[in-house]
Structure formats: structure tokens, C-alpha cells
N, C-alpha and C. Protein backbone atom coordinates (compact mmCIF):
# COMPACT_ATOMS: atom_id res chain seq x y z
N UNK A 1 141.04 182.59 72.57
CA UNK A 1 141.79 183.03 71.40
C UNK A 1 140.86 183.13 70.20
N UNK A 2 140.83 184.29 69.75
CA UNK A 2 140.19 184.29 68.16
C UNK A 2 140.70 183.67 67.07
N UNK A 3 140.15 183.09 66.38
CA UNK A 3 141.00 182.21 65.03
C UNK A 3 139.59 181.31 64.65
N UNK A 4 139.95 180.67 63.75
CA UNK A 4 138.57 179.46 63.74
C UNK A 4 138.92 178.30 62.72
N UNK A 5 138.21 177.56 63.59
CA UNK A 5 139.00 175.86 63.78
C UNK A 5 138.13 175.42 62.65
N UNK A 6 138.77 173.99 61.92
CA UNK A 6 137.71 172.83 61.15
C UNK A 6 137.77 172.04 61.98
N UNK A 7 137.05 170.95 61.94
CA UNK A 7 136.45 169.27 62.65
C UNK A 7 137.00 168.58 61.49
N UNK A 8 137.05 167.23 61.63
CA UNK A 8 137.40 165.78 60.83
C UNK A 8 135.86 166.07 59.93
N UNK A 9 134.94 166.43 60.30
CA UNK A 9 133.57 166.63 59.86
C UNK A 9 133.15 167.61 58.94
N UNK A 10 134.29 168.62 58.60
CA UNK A 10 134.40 170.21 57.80
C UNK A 10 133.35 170.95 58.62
N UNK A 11 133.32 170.94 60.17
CA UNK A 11 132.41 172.05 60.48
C UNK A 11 133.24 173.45 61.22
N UNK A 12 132.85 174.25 61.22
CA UNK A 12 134.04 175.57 61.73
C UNK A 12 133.68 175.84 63.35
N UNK A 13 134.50 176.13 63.81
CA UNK A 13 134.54 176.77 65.09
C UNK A 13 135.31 177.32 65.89
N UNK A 14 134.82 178.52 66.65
CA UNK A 14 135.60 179.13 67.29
C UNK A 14 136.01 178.52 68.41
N UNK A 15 137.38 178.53 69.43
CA UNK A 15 137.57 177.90 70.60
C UNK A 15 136.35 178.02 71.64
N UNK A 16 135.95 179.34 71.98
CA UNK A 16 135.02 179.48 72.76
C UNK A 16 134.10 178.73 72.79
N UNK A 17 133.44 178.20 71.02
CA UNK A 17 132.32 177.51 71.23
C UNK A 17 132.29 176.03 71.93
N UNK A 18 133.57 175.59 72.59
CA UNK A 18 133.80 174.50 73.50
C UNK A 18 133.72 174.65 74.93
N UNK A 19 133.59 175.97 75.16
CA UNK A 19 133.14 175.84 76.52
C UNK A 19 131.71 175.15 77.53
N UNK A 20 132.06 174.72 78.04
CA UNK A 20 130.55 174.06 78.82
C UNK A 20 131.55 172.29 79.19
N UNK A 21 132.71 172.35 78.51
CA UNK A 21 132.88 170.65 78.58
C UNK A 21 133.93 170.94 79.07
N UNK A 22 135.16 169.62 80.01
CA UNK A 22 136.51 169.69 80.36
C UNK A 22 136.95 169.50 78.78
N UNK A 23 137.72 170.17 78.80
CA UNK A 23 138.93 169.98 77.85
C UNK A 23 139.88 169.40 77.56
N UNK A 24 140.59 168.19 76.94
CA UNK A 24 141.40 167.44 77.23
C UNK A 24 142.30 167.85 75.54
N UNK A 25 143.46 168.38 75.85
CA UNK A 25 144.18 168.57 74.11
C UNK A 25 145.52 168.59 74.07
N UNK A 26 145.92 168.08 72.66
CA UNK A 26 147.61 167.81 72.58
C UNK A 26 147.47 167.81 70.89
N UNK A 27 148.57 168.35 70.61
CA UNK A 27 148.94 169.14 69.27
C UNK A 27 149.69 167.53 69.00
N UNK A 28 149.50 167.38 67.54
CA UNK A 28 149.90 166.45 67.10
C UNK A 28 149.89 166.78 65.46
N UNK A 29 150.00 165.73 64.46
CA UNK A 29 150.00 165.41 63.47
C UNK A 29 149.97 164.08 62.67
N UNK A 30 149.20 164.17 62.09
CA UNK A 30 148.78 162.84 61.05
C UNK A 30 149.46 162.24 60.60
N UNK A 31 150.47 162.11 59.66
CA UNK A 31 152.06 161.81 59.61
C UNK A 31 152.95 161.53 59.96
N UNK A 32 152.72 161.80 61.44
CA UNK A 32 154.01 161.61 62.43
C UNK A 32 154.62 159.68 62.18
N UNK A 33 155.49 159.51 62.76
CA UNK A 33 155.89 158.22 62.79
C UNK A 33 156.53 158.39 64.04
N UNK A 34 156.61 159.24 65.07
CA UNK A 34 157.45 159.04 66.28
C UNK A 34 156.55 159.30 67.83
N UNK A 35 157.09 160.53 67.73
CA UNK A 35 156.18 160.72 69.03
C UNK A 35 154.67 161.33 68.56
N UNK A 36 153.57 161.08 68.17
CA UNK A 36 152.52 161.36 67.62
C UNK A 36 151.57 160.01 68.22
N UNK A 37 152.16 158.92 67.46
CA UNK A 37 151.43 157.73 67.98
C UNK A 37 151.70 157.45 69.18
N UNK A 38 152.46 157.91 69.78
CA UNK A 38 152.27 157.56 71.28
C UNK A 38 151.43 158.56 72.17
N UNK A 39 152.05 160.09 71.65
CA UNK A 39 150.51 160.73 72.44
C UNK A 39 149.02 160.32 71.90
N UNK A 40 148.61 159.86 71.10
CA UNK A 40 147.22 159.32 70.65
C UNK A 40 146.94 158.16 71.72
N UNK A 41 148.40 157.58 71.80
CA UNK A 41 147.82 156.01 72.84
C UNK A 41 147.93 156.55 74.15
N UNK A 42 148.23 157.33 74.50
CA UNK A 42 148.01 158.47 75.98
C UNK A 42 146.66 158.87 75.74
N UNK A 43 146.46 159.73 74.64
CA UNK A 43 144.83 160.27 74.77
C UNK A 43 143.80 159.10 74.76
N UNK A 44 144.25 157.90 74.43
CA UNK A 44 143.71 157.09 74.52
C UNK A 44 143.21 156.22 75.93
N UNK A 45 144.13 156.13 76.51
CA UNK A 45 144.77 155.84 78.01
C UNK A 45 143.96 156.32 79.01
N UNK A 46 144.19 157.75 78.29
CA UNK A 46 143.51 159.16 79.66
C UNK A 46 141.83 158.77 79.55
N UNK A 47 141.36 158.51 78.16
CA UNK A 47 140.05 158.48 77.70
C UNK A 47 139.31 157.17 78.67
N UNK A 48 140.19 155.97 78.82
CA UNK A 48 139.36 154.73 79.01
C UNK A 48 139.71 154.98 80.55
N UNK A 49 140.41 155.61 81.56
CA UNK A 49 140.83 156.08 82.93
C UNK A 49 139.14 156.30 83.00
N UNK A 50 138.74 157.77 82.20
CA UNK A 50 137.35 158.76 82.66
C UNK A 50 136.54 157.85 83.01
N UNK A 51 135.82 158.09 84.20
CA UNK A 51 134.20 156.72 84.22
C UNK A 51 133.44 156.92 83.11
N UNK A 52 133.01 156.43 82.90
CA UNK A 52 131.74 156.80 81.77
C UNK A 52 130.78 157.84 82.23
N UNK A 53 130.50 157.86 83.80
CA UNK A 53 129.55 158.75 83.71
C UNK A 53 130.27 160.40 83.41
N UNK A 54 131.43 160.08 83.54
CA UNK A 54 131.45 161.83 82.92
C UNK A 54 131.60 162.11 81.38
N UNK A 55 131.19 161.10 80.75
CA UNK A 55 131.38 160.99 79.06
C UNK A 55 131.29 162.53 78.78
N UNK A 56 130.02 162.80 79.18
CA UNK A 56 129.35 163.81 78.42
C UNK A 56 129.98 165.37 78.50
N UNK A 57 130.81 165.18 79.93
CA UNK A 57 131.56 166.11 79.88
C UNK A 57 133.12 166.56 79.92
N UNK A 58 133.65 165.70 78.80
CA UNK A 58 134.33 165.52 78.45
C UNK A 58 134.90 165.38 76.96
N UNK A 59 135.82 166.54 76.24
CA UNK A 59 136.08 166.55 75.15
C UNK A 59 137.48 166.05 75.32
N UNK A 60 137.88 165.60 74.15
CA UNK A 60 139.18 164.97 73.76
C UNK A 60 139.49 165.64 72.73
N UNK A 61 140.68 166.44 72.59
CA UNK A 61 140.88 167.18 71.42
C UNK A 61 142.06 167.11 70.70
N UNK A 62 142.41 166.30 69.58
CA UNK A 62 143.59 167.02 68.91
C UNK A 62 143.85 168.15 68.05
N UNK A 63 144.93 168.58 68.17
CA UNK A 63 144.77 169.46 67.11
C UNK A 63 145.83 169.75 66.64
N UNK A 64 146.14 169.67 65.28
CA UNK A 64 147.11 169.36 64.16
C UNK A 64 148.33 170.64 64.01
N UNK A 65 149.22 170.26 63.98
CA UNK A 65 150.14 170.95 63.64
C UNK A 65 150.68 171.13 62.12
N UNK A 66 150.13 170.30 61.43
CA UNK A 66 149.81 170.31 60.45
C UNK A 66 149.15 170.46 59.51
N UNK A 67 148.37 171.49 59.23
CA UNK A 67 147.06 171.97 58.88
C UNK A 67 147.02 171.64 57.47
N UNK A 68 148.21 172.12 56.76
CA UNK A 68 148.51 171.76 55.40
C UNK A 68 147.95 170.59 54.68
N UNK A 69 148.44 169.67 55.77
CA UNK A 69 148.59 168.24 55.04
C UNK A 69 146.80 167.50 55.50
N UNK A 70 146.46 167.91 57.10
CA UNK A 70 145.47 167.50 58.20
C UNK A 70 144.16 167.98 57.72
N UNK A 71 143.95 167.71 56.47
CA UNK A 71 142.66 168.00 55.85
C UNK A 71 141.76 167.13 56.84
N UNK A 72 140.11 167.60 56.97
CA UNK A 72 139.27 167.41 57.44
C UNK A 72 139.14 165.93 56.81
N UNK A 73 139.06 165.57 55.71
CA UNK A 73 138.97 163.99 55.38
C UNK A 73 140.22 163.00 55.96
N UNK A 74 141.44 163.81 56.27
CA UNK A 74 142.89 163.42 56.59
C UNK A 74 142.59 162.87 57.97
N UNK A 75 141.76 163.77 58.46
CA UNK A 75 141.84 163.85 59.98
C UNK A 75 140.92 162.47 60.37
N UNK A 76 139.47 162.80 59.60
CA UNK A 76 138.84 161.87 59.75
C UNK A 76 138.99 160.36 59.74
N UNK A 77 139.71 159.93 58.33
CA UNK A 77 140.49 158.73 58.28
C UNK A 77 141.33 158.33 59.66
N UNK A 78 142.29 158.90 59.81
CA UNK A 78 143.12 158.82 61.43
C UNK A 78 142.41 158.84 62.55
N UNK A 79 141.08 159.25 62.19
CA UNK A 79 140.33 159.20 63.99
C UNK A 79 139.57 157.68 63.84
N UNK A 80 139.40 157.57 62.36
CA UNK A 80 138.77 156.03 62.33
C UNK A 80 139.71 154.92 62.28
N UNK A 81 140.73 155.18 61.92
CA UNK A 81 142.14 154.22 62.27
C UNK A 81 142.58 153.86 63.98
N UNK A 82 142.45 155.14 64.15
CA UNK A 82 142.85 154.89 65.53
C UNK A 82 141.64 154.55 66.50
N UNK A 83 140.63 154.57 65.74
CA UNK A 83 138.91 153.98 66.83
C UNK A 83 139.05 155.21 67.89
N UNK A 84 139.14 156.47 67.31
CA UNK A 84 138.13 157.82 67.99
C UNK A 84 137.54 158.16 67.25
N UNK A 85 137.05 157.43 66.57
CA UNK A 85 136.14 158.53 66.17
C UNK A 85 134.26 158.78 66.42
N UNK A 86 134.39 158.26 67.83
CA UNK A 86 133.20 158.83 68.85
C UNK A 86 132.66 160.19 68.85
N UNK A 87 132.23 160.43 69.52
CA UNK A 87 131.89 162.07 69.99
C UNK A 87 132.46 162.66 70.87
N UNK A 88 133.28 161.93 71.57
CA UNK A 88 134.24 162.41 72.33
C UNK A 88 135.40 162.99 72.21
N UNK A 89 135.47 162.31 70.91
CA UNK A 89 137.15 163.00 70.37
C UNK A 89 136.59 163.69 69.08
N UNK A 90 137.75 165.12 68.77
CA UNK A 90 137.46 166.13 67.76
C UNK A 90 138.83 166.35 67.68
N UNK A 91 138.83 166.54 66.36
CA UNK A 91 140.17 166.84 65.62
C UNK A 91 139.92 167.90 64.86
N UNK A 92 140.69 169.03 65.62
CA UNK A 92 140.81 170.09 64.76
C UNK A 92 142.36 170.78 64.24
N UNK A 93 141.98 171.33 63.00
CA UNK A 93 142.73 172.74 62.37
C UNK A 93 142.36 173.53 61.83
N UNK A 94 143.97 174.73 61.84
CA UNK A 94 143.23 176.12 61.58
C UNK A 94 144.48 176.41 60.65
N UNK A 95 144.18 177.81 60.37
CA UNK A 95 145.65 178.32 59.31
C UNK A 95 146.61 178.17 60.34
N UNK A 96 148.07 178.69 59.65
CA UNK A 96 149.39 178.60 60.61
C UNK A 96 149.57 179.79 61.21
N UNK A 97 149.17 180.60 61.03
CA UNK A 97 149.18 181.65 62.39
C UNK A 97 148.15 181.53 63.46
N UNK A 98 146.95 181.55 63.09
CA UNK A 98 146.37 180.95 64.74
C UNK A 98 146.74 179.20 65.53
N UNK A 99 147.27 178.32 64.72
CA UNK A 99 147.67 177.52 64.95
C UNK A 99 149.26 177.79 66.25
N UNK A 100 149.99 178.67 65.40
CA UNK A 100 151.25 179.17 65.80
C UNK A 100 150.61 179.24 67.56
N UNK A 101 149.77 180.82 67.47
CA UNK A 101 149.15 181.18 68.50
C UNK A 101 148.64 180.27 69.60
N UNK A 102 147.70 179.36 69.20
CA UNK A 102 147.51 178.11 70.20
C UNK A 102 148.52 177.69 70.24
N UNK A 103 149.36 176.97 70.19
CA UNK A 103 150.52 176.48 70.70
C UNK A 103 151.33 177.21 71.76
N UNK A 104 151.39 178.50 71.40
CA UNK A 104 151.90 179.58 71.88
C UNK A 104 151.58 179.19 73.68
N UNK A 105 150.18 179.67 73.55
CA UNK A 105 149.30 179.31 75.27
C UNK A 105 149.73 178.18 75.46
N UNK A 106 149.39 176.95 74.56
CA UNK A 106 150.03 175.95 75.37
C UNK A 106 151.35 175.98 75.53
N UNK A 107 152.15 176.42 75.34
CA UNK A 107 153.70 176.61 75.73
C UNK A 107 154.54 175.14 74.65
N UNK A 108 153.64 174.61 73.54
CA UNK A 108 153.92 173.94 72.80
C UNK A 108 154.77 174.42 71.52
N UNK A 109 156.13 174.24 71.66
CA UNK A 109 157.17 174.43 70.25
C UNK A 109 157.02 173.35 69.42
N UNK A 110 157.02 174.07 68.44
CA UNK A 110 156.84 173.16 67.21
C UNK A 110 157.71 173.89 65.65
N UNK A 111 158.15 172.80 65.17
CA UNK A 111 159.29 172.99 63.94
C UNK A 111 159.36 172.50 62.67
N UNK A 112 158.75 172.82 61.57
CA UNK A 112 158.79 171.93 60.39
C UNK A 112 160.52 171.56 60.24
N UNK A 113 161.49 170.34 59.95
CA UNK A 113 162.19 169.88 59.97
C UNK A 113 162.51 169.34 58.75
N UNK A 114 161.48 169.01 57.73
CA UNK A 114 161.46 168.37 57.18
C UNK A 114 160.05 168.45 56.19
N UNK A 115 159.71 168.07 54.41
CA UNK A 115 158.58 168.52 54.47
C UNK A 115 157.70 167.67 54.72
N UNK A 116 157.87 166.47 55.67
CA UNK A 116 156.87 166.06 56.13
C UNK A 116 156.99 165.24 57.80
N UNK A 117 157.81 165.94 58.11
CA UNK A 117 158.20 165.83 59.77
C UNK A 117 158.44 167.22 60.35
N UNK A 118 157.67 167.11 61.62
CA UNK A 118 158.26 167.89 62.88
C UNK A 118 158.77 167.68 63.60
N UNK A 119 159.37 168.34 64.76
CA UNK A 119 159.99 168.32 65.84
C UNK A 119 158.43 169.32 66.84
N UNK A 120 158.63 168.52 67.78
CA UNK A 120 157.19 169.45 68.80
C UNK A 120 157.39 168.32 70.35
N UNK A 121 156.94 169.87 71.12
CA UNK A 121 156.97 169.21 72.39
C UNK A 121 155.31 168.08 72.52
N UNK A 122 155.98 167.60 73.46
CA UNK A 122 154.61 166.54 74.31
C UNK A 122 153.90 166.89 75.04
N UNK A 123 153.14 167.54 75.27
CA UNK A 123 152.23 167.85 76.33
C UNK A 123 150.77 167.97 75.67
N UNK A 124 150.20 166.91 76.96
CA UNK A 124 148.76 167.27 76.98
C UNK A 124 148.08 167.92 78.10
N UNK A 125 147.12 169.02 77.74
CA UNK A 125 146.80 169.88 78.60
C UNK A 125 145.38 169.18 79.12
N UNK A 126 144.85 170.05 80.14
CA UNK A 126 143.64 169.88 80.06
C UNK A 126 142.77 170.98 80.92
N UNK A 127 141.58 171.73 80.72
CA UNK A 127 141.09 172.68 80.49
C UNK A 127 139.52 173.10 81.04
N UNK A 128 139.63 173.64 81.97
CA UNK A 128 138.33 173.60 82.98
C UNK A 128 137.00 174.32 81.61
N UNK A 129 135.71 174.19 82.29
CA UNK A 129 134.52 174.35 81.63
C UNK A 129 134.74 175.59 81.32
N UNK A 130 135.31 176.51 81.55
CA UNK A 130 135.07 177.69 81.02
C UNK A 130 136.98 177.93 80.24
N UNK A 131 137.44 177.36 79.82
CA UNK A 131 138.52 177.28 78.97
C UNK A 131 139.43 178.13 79.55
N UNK A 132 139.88 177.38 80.74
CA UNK A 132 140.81 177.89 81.51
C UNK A 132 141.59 176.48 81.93
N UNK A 133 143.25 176.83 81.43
CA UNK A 133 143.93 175.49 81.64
C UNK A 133 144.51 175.56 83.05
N UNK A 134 144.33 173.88 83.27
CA UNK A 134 144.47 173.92 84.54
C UNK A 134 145.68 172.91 85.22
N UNK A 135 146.24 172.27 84.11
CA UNK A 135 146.62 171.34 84.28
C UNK A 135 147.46 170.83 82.93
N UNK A 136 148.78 170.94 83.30
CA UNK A 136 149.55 169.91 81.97
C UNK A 136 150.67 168.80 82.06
N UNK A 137 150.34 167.70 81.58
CA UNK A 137 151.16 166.62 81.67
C UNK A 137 152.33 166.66 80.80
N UNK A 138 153.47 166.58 80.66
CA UNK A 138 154.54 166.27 79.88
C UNK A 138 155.30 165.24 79.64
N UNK A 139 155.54 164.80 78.31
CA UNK A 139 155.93 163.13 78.32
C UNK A 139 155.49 162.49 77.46
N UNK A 140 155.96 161.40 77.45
CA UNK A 140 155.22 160.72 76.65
C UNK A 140 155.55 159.01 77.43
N UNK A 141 154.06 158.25 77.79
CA UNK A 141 153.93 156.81 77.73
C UNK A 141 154.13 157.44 79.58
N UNK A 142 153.90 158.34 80.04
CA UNK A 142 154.00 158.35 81.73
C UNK A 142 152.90 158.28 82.35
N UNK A 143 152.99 157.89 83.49
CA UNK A 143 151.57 157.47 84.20
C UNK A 143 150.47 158.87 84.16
N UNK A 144 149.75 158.88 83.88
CA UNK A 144 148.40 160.02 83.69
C UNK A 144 147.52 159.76 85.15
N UNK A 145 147.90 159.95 86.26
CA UNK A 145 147.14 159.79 87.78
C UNK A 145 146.63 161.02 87.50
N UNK A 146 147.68 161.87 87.75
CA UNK A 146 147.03 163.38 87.86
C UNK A 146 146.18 163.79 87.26
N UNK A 147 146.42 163.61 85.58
CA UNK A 147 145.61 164.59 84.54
C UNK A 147 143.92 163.47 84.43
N UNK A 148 143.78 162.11 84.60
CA UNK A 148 142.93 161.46 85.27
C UNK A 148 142.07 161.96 86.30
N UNK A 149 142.60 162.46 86.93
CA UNK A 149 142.10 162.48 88.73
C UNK A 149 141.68 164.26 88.49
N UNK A 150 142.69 165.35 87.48
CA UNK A 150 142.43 166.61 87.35
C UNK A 150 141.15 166.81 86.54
N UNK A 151 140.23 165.87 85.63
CA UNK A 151 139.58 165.23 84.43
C UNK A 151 138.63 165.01 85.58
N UNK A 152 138.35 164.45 86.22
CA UNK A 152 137.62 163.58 87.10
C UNK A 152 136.78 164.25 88.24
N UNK A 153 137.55 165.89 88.88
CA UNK A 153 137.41 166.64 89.74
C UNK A 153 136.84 167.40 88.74
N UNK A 154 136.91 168.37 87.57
CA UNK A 154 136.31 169.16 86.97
C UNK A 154 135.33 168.64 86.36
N UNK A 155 135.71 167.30 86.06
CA UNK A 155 133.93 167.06 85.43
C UNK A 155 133.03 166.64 86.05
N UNK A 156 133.19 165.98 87.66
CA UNK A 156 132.29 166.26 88.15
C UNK A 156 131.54 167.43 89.02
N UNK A 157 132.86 168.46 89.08
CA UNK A 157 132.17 169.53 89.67
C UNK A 157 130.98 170.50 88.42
N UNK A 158 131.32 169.83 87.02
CA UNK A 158 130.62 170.81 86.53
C UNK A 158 129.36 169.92 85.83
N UNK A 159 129.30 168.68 86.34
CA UNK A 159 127.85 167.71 86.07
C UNK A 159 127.01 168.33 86.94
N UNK A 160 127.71 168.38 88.56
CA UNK A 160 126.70 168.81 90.07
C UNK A 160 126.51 170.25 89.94
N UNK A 161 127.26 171.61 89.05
CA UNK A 161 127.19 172.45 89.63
C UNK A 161 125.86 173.06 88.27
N UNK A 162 125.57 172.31 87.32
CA UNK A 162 124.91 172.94 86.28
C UNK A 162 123.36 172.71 86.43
């Protein structure tokens, strides 16, 4: 998808420029008080599952549904609150139409409700080396075997195959 993203870090990027790593992502927001903190303690979950040796190929991605509010310093604070803020995890946003758009692919609805609550589905995806999804979990606080074990098969096929 064309559009272009910020980092917690203010650096820009296009989706593409993430290819080479598995992909691990779920739309969220900084603000939330409901279901937000629990997908973080899922991405969290899924993160300490990975062995270490596939660190490297492995991104963790949120990305805000809230762009407005999910300033790059916003973001940053929340990745250091919540102890991601490694190299593994990246928090991005974009304006609200390519935002709209990603969601879109992920088949993720999302609803301002309120001016500082949403309504949005749960799902975390996750996304072979060449940014092709392959795999999505739905839920929230449910066992992650699959998206683990789907994480686990792509990143090591693409440690051995490079």
C-alpha cells in the first residue's frame, strides 16, 4: 500500500520498506482504556513465545488508529511504559485516509465513538518477508499457538533461505 508511516522516533516510511522481516501487527491506540491494553499484553505474549534466535527477524508492529492524538513522542512514551521499546517493536502512524486503507486489508473496523474513544476490531495479523499476510488471530487474551508457531515457521524459513 502507498501512504507513509511515522515511528515513535519521527522517522518516515513506506510499508514496503519493512520487507525482509516477519511481520507481526494490530491497530490500536494510546488512549484506549479497554481492549487496547490487552492486545499490547498479547503482543507482548506473542513476543516472549518467539526464541530469541529469530529476534532479528521479527518486527512487532503497532499501529495507531489514532493518528491525531498518537504523536511520535505519544507513541514513544507508551512503548516505554509498556517496556517495548526495543528494536523489535515500532509504532507507527499515518494520516486518516491511508490509515482508513490499512485497516481496510486488514479487514480491521474501526469507529471514532467518542472524542477520545473507539470502537475497533481485535485482530493481530501477521505477515510473511515479503508483506504478504498470512495469518490472523482474533480475540483478545486467547491462546496465540498458531500465530506463535505461524511466527516461528516464517522466520525461520527466511533466516535459512537468505
Amino acid at each position: 500500500l502507498p501512504g507513509l508511516w511515522t515511528d515513535q522516533d519521527s522517522n518516515s516510511y513506506e510499508l514496503n520498506e519493512l520487507r525482509g522481516k516477519v511481520l507481526v501487527m494490530v491497530m490500536i491506540y494510546t488512549s484506549c482504556k479497554a481492549a487496547c491494553p490487552r492486545l499490547v499484553a498479547d503482543m507482548r505474549r506473542i513476543e516472549e513465545q518467539v526464541p530469541e534466535e529469530f529476534g532479528d527477524e521479527v518486527q512487532y508492529i503497532m499501529v495507531s488508529i489514532d493518528p491525531e492524538t498518537d504523536t511520535p513522542s505519544r507513541m514513544k512514551v507508551f512503548a516505554a511504559e509498556n517496556e517495548m521499546d526495543g528494536d523489535q517493536w515500532l509504532f507507527l502512524r499515518s494520516d486518516e485516509e491511508t490509515t482508513r486503507e490499512f485497516a481496510s486489508v486488514l479487514a480491521v473496523n474501526y469507529k471514532k465513538i467518542s472524542p477520545i474513544d473507539f470502537s475497533h476490531s481485535n485482530i493481530i495479523s501477521v505477515f510473511d518477508r515479503e508483506g504478504e499476510m498470512v495469518f490472523q488471530q482474533k480475540g483478545l487474551d486467547v491462546a496465540h499457538t498458531k500465530t506463535v508457531q505461524t511466527i516461528k515457521n516464517l522466520a525461520s524459513s527466511s533466516s535459512t533461505d537468505m
